[in-house]
N, C-alpha and C. Protein backbone atom coordinates (compact mmCIF):
# COMPACT_ATOMS: atom_id res chain seq x y z
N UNK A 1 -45.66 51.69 24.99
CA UNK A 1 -45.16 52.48 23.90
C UNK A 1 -45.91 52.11 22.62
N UNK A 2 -46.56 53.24 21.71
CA UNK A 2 -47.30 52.58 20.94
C UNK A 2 -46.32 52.36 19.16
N UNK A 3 -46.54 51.37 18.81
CA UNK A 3 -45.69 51.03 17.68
C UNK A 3 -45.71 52.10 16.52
N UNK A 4 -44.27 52.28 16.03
CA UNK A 4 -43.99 53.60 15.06
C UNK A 4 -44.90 52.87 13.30
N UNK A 5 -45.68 53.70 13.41
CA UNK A 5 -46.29 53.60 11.85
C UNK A 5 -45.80 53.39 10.78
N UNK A 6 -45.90 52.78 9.85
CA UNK A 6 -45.27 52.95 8.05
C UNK A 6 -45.76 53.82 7.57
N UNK A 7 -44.86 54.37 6.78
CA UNK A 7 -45.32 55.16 5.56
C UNK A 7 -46.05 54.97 5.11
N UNK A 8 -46.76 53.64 4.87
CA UNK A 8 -47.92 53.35 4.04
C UNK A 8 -49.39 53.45 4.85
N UNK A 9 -49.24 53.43 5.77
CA UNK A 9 -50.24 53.34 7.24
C UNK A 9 -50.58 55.28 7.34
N UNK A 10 -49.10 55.81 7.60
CA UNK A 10 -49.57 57.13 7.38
C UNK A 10 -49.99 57.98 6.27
N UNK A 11 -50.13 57.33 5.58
CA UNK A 11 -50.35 58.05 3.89
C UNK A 11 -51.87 57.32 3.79
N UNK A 12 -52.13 56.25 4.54
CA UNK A 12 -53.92 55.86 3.69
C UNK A 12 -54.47 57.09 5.40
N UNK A 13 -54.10 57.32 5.91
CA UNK A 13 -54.90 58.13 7.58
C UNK A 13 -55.06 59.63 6.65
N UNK A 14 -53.79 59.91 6.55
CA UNK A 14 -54.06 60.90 5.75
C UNK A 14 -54.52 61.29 4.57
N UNK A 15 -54.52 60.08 3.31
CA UNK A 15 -55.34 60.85 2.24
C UNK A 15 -56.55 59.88 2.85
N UNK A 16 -57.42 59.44 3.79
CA UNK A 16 -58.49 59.31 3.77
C UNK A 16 -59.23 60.91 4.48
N UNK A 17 -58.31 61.43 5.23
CA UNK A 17 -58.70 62.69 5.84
C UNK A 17 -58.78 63.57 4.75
N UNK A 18 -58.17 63.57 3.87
CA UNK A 18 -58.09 64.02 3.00
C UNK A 18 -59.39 64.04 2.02
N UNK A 19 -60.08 63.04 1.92
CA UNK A 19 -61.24 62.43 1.26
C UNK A 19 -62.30 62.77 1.93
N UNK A 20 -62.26 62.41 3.22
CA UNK A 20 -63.64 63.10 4.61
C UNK A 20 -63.46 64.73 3.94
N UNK A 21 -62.42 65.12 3.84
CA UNK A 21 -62.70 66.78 3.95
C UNK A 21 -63.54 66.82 2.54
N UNK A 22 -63.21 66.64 1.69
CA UNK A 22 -63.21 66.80 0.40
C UNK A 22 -65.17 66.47 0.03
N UNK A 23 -64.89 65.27 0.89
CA UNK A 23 -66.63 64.44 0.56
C UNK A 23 -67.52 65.40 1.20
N UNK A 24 -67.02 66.15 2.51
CA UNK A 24 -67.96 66.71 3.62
C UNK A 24 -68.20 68.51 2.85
N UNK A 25 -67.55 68.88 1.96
CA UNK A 25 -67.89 70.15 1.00
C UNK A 25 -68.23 69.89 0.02
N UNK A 26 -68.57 68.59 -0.88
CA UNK A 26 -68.99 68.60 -2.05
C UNK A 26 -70.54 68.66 -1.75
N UNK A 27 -71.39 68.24 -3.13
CA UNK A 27 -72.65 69.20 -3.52
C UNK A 27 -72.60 70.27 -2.73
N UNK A 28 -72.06 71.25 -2.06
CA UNK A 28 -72.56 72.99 -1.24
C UNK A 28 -73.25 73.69 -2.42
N UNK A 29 -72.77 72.90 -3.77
CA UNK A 29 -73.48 74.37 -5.02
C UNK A 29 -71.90 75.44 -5.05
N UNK A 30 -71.17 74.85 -4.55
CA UNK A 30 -70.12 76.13 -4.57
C UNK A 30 -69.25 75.99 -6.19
N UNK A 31 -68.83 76.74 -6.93
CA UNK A 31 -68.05 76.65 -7.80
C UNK A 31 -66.79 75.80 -7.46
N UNK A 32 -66.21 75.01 -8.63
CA UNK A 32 -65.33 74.29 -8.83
C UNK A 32 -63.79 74.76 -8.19
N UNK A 33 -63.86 75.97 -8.71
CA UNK A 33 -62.53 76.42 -8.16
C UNK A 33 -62.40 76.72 -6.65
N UNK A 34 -63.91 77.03 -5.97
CA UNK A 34 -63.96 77.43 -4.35
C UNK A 34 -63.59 76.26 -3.92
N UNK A 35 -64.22 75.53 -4.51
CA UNK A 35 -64.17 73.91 -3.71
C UNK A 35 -62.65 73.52 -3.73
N UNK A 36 -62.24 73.50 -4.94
CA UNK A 36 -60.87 72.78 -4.90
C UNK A 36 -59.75 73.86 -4.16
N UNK A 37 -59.75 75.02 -4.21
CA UNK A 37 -59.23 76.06 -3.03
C UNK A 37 -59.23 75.72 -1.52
N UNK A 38 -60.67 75.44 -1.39
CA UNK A 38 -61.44 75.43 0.05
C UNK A 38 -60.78 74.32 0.69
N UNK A 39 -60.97 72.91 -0.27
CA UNK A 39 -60.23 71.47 0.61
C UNK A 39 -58.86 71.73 0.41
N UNK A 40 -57.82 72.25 -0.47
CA UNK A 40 -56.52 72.63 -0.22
C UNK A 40 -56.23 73.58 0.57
N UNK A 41 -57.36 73.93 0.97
CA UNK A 41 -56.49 75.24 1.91
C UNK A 41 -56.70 74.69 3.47
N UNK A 42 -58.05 73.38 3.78
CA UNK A 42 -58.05 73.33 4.72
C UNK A 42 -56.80 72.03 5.26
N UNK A 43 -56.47 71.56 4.61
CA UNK A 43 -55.71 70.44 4.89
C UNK A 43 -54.51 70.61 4.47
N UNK A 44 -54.00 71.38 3.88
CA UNK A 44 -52.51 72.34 3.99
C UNK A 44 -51.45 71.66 4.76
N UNK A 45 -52.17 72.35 5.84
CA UNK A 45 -51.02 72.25 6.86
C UNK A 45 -51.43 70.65 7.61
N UNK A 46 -52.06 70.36 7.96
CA UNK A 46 -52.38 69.16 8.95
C UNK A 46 -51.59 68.30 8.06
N UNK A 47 -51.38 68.08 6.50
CA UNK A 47 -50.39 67.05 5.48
C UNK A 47 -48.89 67.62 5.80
N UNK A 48 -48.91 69.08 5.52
CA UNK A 48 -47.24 69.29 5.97
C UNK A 48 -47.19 69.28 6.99
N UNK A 49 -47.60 68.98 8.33
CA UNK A 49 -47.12 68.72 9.46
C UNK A 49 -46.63 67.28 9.04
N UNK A 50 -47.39 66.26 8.38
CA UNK A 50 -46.93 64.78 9.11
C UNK A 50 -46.55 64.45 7.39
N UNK A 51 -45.82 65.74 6.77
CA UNK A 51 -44.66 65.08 6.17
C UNK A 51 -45.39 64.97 4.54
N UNK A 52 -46.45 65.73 4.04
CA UNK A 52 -47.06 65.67 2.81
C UNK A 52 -47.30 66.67 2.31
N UNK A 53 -47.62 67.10 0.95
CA UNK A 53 -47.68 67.88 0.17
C UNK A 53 -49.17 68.01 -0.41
N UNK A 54 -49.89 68.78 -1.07
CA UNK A 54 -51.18 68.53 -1.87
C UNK A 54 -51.13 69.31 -2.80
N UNK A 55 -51.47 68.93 -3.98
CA UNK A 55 -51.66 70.01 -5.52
C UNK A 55 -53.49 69.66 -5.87
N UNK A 56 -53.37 70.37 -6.66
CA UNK A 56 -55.12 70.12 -7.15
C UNK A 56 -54.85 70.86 -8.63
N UNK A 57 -56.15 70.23 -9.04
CA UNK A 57 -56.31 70.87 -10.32
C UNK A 57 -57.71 70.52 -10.81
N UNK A 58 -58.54 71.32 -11.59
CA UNK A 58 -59.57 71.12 -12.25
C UNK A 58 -59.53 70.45 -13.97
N UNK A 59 -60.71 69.59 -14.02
CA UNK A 59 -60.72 69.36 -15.34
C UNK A 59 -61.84 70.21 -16.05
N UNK A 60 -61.75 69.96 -17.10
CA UNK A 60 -62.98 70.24 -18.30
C UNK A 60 -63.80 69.64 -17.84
N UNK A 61 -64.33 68.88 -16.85
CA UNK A 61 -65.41 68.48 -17.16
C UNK A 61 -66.07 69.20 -15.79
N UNK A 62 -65.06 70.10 -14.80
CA UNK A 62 -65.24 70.17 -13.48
C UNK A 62 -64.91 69.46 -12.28
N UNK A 63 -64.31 68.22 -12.58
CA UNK A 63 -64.02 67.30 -12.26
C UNK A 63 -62.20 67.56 -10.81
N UNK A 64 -62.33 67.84 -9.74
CA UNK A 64 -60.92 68.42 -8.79
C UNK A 64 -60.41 67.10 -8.89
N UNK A 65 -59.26 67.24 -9.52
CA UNK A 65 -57.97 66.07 -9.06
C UNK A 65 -57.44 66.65 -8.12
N UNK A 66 -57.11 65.96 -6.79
CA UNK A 66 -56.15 66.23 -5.45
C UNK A 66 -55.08 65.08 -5.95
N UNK A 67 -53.63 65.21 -5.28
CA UNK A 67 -52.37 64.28 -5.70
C UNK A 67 -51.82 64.84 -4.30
N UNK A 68 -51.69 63.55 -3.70
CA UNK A 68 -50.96 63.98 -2.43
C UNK A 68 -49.75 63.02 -2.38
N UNK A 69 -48.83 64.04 -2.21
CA UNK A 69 -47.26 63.32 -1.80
C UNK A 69 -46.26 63.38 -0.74
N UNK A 70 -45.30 62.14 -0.55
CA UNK A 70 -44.83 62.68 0.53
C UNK A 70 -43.53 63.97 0.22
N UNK A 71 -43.33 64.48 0.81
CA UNK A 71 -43.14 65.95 1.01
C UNK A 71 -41.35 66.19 0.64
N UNK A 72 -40.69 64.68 0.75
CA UNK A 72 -39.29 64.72 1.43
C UNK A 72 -38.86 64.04 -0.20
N UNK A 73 -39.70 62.77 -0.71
CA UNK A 73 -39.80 62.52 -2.05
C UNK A 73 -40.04 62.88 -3.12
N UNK A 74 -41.25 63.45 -2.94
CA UNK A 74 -42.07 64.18 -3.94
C UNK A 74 -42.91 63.08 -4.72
N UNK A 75 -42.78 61.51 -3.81
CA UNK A 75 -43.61 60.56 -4.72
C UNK A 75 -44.94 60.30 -3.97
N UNK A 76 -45.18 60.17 -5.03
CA UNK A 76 -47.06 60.05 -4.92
C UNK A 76 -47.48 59.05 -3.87
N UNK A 77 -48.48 59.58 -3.05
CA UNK A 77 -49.08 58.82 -1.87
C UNK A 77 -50.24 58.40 -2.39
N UNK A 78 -51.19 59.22 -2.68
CA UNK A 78 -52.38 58.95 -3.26
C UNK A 78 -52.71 60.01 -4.10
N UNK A 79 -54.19 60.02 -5.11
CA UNK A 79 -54.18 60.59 -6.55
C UNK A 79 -56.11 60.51 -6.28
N UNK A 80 -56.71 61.14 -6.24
CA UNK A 80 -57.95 60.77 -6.50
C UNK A 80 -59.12 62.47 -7.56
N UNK A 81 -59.84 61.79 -7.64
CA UNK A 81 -61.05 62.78 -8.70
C UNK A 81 -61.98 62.64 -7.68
N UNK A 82 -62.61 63.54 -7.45
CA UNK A 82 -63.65 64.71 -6.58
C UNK A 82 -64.71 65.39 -7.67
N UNK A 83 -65.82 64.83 -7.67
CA UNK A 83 -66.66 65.56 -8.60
C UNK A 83 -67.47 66.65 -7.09
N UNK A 84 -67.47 67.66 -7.05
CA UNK A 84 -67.40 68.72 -6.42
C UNK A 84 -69.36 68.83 -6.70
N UNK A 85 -69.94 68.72 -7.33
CA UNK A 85 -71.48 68.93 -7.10
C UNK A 85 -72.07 67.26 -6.90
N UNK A 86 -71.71 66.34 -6.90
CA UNK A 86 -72.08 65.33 -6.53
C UNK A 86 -71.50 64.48 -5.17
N UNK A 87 -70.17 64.58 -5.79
CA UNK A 87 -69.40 64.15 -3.91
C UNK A 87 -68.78 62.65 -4.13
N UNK A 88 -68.76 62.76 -5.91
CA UNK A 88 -68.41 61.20 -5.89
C UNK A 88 -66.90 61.18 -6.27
N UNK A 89 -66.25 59.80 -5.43
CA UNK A 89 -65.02 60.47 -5.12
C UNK A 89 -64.13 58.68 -6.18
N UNK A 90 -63.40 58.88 -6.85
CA UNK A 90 -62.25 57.94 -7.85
C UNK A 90 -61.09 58.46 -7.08
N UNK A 91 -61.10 57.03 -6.86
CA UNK A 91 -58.88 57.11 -5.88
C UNK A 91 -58.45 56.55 -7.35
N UNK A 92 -57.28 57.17 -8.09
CA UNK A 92 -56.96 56.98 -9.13
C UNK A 92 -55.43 56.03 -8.99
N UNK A 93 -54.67 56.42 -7.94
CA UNK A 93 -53.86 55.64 -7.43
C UNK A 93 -53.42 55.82 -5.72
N UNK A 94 -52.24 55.12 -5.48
CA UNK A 94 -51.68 55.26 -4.39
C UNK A 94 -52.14 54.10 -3.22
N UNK A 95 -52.41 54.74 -1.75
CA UNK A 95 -52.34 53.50 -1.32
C UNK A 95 -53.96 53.46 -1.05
N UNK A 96 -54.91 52.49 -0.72
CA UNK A 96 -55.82 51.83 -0.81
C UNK A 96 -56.59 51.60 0.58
């Protein structure tokens, strides 16, 4: 029987999947808003299946903040910045 996970165990699996998606579409050349659409739309559902939420938002500088939470709380799992033409990725908080 394989041992039941923590919350904290399932929240770094998932916002690192979260990060693979995110890293594996940056520089495309695509606009800011496709990009930050594109990784929220693909990881949607695979987070609300195992219990998470995702928001995004753009800065002024172009800069996609993703904030992923768990779903039942609404408290923050992880928080990171996505520069979308370079691919360089700031975990701003959460788990590590």
């Amino acid at each position: 029987m394989k041992p039941v996970k923590t919350a904290e165990e399932v929240c770094k699996e998932v916002s690192t999947d979260l990060e693979d998606a995110a890293r594996s579409l940056a520089r495309r050349f695509i606009h800011p808003e496709q990009f930050r659409a594109m990784v929220e739309n693909i990881e949607r559902q695979t987070l609300k299946r195992h219990g998470f939420t995702v928001s995004s938002s753009i800065s002024e500088s172009d800069t996609v903040h993703f904030t992923l939470r768990y779903a039942d709380t609404n408290e923050i799992c992880a928080s990171m910045d996505i520069d979308p033409e370079t691919g360089r990725l700031i975990r701003r908080e959460g788990c590590s």
